[in-house]
PDB file of N, CA and C in Angstrom:
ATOM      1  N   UNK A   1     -56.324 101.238  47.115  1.00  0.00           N
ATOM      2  CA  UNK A   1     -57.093 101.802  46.035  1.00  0.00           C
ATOM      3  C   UNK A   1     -57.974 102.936  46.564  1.00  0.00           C
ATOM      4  N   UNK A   2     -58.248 104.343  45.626  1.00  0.00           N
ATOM      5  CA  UNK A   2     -58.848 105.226  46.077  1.00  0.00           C
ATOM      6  C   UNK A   2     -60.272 104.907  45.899  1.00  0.00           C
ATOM      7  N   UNK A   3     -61.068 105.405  46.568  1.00  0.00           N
ATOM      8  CA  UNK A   3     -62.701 105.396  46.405  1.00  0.00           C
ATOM      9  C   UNK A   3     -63.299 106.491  46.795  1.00  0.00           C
ATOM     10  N   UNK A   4     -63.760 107.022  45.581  1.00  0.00           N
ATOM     11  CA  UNK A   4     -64.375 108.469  44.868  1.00  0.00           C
ATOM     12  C   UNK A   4     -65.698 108.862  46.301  1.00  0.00           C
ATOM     13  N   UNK A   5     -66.053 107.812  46.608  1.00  0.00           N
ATOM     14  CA  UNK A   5     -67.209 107.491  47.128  1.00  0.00           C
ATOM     15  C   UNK A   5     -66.731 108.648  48.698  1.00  0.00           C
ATOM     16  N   UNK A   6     -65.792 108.076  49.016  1.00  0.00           N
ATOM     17  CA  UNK A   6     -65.148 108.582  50.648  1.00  0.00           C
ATOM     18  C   UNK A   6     -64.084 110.574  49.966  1.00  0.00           C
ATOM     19  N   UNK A   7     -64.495 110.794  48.871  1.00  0.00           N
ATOM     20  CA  UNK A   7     -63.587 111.859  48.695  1.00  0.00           C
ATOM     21  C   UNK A   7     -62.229 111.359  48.488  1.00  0.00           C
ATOM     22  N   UNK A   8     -61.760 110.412  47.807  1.00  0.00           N
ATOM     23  CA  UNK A   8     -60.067 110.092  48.104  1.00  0.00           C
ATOM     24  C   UNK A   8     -59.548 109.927  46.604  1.00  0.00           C
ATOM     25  N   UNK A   9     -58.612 110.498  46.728  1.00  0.00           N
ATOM     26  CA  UNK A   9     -57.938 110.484  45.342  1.00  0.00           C
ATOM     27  C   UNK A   9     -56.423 109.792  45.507  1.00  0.00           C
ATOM     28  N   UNK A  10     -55.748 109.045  44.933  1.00  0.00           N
ATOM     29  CA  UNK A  10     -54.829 108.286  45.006  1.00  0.00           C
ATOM     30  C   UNK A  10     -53.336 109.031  43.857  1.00  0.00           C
ATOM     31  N   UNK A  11     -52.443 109.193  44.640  1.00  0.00           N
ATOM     32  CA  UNK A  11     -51.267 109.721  43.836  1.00  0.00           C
ATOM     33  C   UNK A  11     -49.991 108.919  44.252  1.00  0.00           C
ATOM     34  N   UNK A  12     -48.608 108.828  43.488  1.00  0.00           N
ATOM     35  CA  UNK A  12     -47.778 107.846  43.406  1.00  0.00           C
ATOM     36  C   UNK A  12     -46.249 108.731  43.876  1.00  0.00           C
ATOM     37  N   UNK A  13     -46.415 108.406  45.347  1.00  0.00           N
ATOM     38  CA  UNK A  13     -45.149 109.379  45.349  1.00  0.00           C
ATOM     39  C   UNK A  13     -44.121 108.333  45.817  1.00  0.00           C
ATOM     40  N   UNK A  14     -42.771 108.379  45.293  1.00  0.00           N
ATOM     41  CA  UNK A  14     -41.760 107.319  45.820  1.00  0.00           C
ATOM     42  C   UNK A  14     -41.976 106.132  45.134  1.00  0.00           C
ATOM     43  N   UNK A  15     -42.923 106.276  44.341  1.00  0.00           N
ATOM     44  CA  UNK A  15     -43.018 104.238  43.932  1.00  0.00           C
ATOM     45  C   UNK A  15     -44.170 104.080  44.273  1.00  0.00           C
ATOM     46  N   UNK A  16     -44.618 104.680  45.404  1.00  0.00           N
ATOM     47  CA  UNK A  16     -45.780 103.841  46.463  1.00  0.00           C
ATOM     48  C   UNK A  16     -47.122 104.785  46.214  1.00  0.00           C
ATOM     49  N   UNK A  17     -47.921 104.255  46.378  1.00  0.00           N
ATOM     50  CA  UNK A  17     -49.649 104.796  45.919  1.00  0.00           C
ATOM     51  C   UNK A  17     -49.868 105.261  47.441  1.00  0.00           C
ATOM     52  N   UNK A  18     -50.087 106.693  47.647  1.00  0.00           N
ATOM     53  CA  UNK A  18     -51.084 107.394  48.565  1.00  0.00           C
ATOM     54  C   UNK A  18     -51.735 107.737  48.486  1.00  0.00           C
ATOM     55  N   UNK A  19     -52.756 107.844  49.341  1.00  0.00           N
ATOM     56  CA  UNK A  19     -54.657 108.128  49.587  1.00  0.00           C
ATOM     57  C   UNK A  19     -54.436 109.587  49.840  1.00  0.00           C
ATOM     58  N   UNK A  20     -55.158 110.270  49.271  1.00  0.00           N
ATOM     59  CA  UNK A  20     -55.387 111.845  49.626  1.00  0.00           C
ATOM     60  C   UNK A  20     -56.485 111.456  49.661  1.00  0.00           C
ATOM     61  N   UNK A  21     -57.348 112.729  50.954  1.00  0.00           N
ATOM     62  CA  UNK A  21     -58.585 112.970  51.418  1.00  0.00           C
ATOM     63  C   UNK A  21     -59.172 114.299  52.192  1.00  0.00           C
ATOM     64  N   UNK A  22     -59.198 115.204  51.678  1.00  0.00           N
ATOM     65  CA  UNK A  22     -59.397 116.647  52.671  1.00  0.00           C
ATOM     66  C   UNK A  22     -60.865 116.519  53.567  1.00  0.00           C
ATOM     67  N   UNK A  23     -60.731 116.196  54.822  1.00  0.00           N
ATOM     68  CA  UNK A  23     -61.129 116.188  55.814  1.00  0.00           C
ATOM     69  C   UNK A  23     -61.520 117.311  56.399  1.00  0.00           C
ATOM     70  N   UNK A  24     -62.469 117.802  57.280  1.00  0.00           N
ATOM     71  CA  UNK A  24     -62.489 118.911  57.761  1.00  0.00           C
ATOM     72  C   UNK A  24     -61.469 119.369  58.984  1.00  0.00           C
ATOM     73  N   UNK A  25     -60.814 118.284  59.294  1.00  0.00           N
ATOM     74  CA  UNK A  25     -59.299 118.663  59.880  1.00  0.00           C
ATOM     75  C   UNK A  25     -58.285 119.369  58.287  1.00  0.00           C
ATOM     76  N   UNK A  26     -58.049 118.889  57.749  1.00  0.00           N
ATOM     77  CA  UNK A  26     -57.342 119.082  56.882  1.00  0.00           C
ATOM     78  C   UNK A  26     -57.693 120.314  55.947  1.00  0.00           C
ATOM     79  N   UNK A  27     -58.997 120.669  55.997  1.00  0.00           N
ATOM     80  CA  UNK A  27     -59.434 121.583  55.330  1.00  0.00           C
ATOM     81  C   UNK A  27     -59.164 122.811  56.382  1.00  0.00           C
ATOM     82  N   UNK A  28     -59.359 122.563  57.425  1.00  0.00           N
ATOM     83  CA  UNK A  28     -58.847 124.141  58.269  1.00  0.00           C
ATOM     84  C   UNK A  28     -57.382 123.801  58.078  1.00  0.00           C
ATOM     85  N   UNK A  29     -56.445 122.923  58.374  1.00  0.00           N
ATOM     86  CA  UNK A  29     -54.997 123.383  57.802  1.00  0.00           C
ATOM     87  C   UNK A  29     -54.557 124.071  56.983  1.00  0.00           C
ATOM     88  N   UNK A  30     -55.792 123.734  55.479  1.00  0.00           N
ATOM     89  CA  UNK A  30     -55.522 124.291  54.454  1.00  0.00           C
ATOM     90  C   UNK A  30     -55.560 125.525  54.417  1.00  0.00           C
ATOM     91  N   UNK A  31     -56.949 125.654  55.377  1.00  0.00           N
ATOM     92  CA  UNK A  31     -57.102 127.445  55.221  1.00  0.00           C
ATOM     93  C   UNK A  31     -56.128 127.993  56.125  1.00  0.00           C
ATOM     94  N   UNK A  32     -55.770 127.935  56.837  1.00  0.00           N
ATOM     95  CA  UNK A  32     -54.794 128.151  57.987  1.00  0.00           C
ATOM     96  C   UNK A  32     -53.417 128.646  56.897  1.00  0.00           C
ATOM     97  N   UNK A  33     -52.929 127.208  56.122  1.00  0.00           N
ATOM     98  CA  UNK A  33     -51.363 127.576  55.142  1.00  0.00           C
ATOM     99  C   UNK A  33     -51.918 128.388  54.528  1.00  0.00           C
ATOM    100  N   UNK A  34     -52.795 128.692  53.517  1.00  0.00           N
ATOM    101  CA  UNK A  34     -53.242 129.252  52.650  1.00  0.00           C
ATOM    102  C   UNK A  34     -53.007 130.896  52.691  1.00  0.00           C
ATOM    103  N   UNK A  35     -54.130 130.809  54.138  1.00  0.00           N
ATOM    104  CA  UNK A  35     -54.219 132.472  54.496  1.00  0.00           C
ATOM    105  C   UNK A  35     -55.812 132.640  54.461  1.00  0.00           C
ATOM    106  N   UNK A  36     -56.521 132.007  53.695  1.00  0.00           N
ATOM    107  CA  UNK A  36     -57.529 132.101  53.269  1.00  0.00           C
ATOM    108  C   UNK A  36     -58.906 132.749  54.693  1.00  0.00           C
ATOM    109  N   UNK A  37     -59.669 133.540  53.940  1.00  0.00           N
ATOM    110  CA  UNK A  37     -60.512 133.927  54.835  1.00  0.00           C
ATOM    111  C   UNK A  37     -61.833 133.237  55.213  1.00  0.00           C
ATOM    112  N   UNK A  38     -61.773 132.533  54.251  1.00  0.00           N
ATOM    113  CA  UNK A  38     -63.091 131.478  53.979  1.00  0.00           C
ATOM    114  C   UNK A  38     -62.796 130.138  52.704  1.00  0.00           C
ATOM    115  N   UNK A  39     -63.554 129.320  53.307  1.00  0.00           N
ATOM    116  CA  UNK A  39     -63.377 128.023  52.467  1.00  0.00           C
ATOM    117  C   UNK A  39     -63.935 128.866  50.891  1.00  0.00           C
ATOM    118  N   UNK A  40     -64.797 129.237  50.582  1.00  0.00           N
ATOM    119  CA  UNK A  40     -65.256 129.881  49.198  1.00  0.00           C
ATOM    120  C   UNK A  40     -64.128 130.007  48.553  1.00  0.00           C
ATOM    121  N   UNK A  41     -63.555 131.427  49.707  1.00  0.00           N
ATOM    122  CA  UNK A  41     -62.258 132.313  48.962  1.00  0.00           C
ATOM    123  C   UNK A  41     -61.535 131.051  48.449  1.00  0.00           C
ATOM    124  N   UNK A  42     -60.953 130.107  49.205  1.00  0.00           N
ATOM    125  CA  UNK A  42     -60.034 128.815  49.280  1.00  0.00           C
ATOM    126  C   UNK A  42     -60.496 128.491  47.915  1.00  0.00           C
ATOM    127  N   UNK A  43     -61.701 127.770  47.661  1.00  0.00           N
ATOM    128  CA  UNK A  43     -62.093 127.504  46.576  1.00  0.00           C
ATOM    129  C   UNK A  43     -61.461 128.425  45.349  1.00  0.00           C
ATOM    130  N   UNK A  44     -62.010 129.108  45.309  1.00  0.00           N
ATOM    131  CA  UNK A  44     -61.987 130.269  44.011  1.00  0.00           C
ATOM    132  C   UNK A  44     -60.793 130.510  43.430  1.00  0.00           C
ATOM    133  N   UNK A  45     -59.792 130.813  44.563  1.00  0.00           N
ATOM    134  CA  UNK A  45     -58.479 131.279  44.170  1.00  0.00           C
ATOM    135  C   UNK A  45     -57.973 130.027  43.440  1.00  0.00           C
ATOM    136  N   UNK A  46     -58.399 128.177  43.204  1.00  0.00           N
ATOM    137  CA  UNK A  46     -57.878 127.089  43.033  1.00  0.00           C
ATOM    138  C   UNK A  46     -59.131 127.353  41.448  1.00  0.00           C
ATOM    139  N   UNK A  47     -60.151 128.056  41.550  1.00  0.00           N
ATOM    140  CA  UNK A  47     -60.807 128.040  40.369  1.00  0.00           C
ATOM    141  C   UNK A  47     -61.070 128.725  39.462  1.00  0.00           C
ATOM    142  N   UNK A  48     -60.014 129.881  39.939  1.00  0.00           N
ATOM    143  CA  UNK A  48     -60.021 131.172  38.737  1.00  0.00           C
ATOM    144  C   UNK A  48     -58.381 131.033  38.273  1.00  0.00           C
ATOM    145  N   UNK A  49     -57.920 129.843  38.979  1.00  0.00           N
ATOM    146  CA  UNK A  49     -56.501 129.519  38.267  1.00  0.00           C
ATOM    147  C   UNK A  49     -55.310 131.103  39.091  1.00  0.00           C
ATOM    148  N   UNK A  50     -55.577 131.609  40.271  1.00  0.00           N
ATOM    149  CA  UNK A  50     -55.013 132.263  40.653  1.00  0.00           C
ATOM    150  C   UNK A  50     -54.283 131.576  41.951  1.00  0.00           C
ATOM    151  N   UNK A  51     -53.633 130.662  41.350  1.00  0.00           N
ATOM    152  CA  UNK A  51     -52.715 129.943  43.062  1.00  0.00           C
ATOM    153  C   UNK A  51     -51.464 129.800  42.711  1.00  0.00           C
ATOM    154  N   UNK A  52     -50.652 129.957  43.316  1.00  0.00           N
ATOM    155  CA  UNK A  52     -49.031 129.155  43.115  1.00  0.00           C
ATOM    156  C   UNK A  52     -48.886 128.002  43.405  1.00  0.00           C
ATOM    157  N   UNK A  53     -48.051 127.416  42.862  1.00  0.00           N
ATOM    158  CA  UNK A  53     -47.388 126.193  43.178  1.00  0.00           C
ATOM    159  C   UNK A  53     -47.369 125.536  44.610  1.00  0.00           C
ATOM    160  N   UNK A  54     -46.562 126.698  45.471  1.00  0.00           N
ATOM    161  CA  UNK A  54     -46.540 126.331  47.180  1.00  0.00           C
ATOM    162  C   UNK A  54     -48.585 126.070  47.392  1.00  0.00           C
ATOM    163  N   UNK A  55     -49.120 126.870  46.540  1.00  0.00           N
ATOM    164  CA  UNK A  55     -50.664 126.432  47.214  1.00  0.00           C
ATOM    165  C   UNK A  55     -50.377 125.039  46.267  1.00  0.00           C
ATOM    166  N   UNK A  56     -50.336 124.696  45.619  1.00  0.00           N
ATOM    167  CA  UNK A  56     -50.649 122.991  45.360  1.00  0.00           C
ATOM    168  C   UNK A  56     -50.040 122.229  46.634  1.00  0.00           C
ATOM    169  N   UNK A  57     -48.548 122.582  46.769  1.00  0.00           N
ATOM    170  CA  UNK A  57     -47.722 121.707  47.461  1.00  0.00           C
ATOM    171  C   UNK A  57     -48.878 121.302  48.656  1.00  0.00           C
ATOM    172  N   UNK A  58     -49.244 123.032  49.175  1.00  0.00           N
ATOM    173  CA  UNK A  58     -50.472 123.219  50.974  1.00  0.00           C
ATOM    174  C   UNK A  58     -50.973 122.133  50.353  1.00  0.00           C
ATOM    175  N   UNK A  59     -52.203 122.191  49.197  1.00  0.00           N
ATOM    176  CA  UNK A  59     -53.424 121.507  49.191  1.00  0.00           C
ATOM    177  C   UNK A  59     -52.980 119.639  49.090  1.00  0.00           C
ATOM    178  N   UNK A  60     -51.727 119.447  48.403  1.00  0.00           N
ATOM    179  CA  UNK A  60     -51.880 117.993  48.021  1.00  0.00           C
ATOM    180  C   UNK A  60     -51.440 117.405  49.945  1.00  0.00           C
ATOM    181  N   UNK A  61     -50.357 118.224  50.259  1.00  0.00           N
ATOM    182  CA  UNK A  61     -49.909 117.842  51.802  1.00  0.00           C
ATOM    183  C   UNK A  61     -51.121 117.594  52.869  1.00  0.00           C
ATOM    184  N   UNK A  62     -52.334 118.623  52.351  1.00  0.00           N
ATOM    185  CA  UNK A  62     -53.535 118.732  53.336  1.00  0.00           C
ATOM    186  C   UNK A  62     -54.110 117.431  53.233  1.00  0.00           C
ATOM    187  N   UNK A  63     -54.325 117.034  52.020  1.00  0.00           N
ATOM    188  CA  UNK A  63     -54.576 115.743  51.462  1.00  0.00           C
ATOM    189  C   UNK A  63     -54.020 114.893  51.721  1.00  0.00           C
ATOM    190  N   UNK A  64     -52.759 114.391  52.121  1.00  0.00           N
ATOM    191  CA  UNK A  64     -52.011 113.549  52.265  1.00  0.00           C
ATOM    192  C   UNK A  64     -52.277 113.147  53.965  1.00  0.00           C
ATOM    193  N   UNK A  65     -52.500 114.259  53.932  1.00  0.00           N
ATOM    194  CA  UNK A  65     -52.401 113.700  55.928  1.00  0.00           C
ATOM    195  C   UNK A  65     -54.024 113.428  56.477  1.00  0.00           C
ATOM    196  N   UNK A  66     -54.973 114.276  55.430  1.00  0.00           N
ATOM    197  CA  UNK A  66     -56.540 113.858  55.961  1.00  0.00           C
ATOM    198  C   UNK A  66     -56.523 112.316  55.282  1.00  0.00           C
ATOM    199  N   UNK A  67     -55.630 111.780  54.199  1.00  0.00           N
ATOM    200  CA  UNK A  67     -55.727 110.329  53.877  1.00  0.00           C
ATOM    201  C   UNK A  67     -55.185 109.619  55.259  1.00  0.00           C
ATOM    202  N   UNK A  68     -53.967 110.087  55.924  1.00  0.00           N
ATOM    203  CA  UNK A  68     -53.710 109.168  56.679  1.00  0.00           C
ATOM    204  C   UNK A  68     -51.903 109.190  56.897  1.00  0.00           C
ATOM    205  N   UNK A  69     -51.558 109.893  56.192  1.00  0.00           N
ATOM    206  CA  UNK A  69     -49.990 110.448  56.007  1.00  0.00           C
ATOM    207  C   UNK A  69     -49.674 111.196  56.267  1.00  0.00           C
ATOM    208  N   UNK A  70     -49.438 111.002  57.963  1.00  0.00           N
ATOM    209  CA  UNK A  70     -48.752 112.726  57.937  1.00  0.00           C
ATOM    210  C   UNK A  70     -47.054 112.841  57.494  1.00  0.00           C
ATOM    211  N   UNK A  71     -47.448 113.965  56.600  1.00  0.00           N
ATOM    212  CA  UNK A  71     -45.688 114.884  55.802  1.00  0.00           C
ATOM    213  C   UNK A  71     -46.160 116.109  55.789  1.00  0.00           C
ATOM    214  N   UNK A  72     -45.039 116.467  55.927  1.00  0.00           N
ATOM    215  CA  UNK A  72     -44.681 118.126  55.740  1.00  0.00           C
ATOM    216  C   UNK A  72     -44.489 118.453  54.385  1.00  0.00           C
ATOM    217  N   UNK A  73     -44.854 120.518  54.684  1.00  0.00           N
ATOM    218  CA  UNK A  73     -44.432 120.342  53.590  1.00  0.00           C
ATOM    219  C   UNK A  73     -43.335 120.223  52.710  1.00  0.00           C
ATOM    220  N   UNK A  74     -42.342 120.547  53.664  1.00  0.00           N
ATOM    221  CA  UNK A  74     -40.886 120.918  53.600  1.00  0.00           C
ATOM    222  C   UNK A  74     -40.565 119.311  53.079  1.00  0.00           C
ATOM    223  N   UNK A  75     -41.049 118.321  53.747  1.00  0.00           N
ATOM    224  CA  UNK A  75     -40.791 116.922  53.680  1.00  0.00           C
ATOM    225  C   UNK A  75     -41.084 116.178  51.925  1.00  0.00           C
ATOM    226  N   UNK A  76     -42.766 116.737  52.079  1.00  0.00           N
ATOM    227  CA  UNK A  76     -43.012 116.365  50.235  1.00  0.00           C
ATOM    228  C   UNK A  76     -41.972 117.189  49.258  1.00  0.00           C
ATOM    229  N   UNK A  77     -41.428 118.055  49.533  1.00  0.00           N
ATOM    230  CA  UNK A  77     -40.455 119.148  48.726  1.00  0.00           C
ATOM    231  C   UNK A  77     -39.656 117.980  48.049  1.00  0.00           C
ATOM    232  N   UNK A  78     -39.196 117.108  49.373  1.00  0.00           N
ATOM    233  CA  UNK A  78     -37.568 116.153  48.514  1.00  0.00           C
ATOM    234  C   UNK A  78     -38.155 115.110  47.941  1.00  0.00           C
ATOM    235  N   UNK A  79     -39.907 114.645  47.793  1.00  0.00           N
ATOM    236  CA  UNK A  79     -39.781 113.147  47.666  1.00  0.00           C
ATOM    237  C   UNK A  79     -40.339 113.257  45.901  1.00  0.00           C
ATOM    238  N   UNK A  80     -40.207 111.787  45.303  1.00  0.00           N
ATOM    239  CA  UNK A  80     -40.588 112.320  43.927  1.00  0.00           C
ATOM    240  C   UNK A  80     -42.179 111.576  43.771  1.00  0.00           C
ATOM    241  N   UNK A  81     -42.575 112.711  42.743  1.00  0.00           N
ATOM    242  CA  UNK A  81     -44.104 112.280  42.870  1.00  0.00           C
ATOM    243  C   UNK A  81     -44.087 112.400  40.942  1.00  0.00           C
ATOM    244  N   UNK A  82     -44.656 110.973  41.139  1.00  0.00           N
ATOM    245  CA  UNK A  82     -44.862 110.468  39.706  1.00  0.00           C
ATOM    246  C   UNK A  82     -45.844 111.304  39.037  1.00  0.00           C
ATOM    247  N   UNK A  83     -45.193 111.629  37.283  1.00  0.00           N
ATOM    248  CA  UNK A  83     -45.609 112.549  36.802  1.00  0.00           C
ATOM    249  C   UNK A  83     -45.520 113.784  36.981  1.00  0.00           C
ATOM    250  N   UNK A  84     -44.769 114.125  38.068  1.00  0.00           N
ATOM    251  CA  UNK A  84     -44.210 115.552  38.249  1.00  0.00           C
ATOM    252  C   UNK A  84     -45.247 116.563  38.572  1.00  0.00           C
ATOM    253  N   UNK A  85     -44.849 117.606  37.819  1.00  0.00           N
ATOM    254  CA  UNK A  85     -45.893 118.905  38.128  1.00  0.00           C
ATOM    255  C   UNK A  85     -47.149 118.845  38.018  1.00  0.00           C
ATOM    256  N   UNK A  86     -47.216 117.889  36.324  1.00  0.00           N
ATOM    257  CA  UNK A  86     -48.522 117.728  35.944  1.00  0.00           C
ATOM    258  C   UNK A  86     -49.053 116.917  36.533  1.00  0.00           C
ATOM    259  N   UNK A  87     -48.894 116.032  37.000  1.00  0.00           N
ATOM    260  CA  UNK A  87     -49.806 114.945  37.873  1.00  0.00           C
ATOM    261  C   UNK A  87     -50.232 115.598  39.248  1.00  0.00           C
ATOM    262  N   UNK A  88     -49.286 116.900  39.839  1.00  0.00           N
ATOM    263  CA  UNK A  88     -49.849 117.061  41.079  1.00  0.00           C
ATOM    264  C   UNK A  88     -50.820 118.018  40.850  1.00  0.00           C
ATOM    265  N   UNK A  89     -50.960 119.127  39.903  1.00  0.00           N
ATOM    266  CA  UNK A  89     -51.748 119.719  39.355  1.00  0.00           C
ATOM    267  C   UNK A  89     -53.100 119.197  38.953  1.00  0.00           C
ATOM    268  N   UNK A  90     -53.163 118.217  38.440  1.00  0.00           N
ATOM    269  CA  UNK A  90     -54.364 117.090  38.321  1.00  0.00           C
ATOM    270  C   UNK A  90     -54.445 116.659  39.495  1.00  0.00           C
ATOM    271  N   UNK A  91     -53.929 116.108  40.069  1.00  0.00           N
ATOM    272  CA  UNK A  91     -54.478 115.226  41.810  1.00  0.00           C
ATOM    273  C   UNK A  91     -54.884 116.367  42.423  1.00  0.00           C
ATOM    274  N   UNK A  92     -54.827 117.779  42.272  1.00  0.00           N
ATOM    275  CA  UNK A  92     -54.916 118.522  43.377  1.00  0.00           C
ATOM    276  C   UNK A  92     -56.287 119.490  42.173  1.00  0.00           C
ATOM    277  N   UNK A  93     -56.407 119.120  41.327  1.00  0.00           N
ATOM    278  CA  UNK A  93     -57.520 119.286  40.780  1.00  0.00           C
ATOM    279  C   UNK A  93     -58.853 118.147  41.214  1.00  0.00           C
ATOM    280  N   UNK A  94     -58.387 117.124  40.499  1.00  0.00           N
ATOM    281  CA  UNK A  94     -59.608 116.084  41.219  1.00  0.00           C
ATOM    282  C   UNK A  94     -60.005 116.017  42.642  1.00  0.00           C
ATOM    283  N   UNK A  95     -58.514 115.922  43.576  1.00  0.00           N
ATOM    284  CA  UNK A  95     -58.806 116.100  45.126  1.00  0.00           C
ATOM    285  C   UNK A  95     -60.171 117.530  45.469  1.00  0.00           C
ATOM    286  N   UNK A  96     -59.690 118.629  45.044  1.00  0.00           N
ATOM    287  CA  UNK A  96     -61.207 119.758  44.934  1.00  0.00           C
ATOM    288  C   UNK A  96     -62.518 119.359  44.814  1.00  0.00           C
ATOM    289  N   UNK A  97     -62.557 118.964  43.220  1.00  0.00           N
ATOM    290  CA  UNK A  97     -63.349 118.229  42.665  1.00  0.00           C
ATOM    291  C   UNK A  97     -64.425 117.117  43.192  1.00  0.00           C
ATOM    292  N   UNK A  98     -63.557 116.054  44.127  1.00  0.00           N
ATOM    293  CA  UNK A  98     -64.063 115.359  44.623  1.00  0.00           C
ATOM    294  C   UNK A  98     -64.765 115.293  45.672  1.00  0.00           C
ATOM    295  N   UNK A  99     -64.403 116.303  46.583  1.00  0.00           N
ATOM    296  CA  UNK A  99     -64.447 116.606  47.624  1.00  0.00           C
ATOM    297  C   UNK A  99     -65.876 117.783  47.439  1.00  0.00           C
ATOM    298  N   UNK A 100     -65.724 118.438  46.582  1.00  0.00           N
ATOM    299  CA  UNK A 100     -67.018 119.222  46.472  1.00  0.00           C
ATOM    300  C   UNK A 100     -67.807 118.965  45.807  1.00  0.00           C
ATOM    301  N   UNK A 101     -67.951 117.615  44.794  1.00  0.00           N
ATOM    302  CA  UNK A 101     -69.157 117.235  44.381  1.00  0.00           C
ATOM    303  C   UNK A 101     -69.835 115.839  45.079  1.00  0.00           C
ATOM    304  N   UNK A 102     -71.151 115.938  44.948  1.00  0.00           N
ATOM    305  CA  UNK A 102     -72.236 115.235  45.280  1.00  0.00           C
ATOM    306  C   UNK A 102     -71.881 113.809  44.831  1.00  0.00           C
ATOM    307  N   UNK A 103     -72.146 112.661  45.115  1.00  0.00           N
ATOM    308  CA  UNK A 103     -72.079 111.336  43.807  1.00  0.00           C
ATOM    309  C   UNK A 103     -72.944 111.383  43.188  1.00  0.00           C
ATOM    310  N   UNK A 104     -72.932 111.455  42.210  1.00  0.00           N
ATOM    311  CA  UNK A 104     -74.124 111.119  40.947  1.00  0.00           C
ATOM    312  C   UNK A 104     -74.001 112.942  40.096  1.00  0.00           C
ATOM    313  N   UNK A 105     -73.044 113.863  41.016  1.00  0.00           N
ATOM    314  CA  UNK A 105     -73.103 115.214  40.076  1.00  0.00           C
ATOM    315  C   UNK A 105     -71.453 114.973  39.398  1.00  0.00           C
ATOM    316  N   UNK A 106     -71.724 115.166  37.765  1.00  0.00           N
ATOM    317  CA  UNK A 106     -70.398 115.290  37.382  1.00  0.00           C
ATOM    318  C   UNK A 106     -69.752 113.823  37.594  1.00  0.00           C
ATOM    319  N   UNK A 107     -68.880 113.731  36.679  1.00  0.00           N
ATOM    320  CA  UNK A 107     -67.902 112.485  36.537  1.00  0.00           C
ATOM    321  C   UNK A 107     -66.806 112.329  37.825  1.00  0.00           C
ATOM    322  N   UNK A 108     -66.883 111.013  38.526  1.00  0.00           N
ATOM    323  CA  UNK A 108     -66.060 110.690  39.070  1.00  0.00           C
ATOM    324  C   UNK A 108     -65.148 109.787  38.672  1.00  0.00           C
ATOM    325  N   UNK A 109     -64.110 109.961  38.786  1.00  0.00           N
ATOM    326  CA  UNK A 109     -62.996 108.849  38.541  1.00  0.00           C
ATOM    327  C   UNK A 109     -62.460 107.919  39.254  1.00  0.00           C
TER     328      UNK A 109
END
């Protein structure tokens, strides 16, 4: 089970429930796939709705392995993740979300 508390958001790939968690290991990966010049920029481009797809795939994979899973990304490409596009679009919304708010700012889930 995920707990909002530690930054972790929980998604269903294969059948099976994984822990996403962007870590500050995982957060320089991110910026690293990304390109990004700064965590801000990183931010922004995920909050002015200017990212592609391959940036979800980076961000949920970054997540997947600061939970405790390491996959590629080439690897998440073949596996199926419940709810499809829209669910990773949301997990990789809340994963942000979670990760940059305070407890007690804004709704956690």
């Amino acid at each position: 089970m995920a707990n909002p508390y530690r930054g972790e958001v929980a998604i269903v790939i294969e059948g099976q429930t994984r822990i996403m968690r962007l870590t500050l290991g995982s957060l320089a990966e991110l910026e690293t796939r990304l390109g990004s010049d700064s965590l801000s920029e990183m931010i922004r481009r995920f909050e002015t709705g200017d990212f592609r797809v391959r940036d979800l795939i980076c961000l949920i994979t970054a997540g997947l392995n600061g939970g405790g899973w390491k996959v590629s990304e080439e690897e998440l490409l073949k596996l199926n993740i419940e709810g499809g596009p829209v669910a990773v679009a949301r997990a990789a919304a809340h994963l942000l979300k979670i990760t940059f708010t305070l407890p007690g700012e804004g709704d956690v889930e």
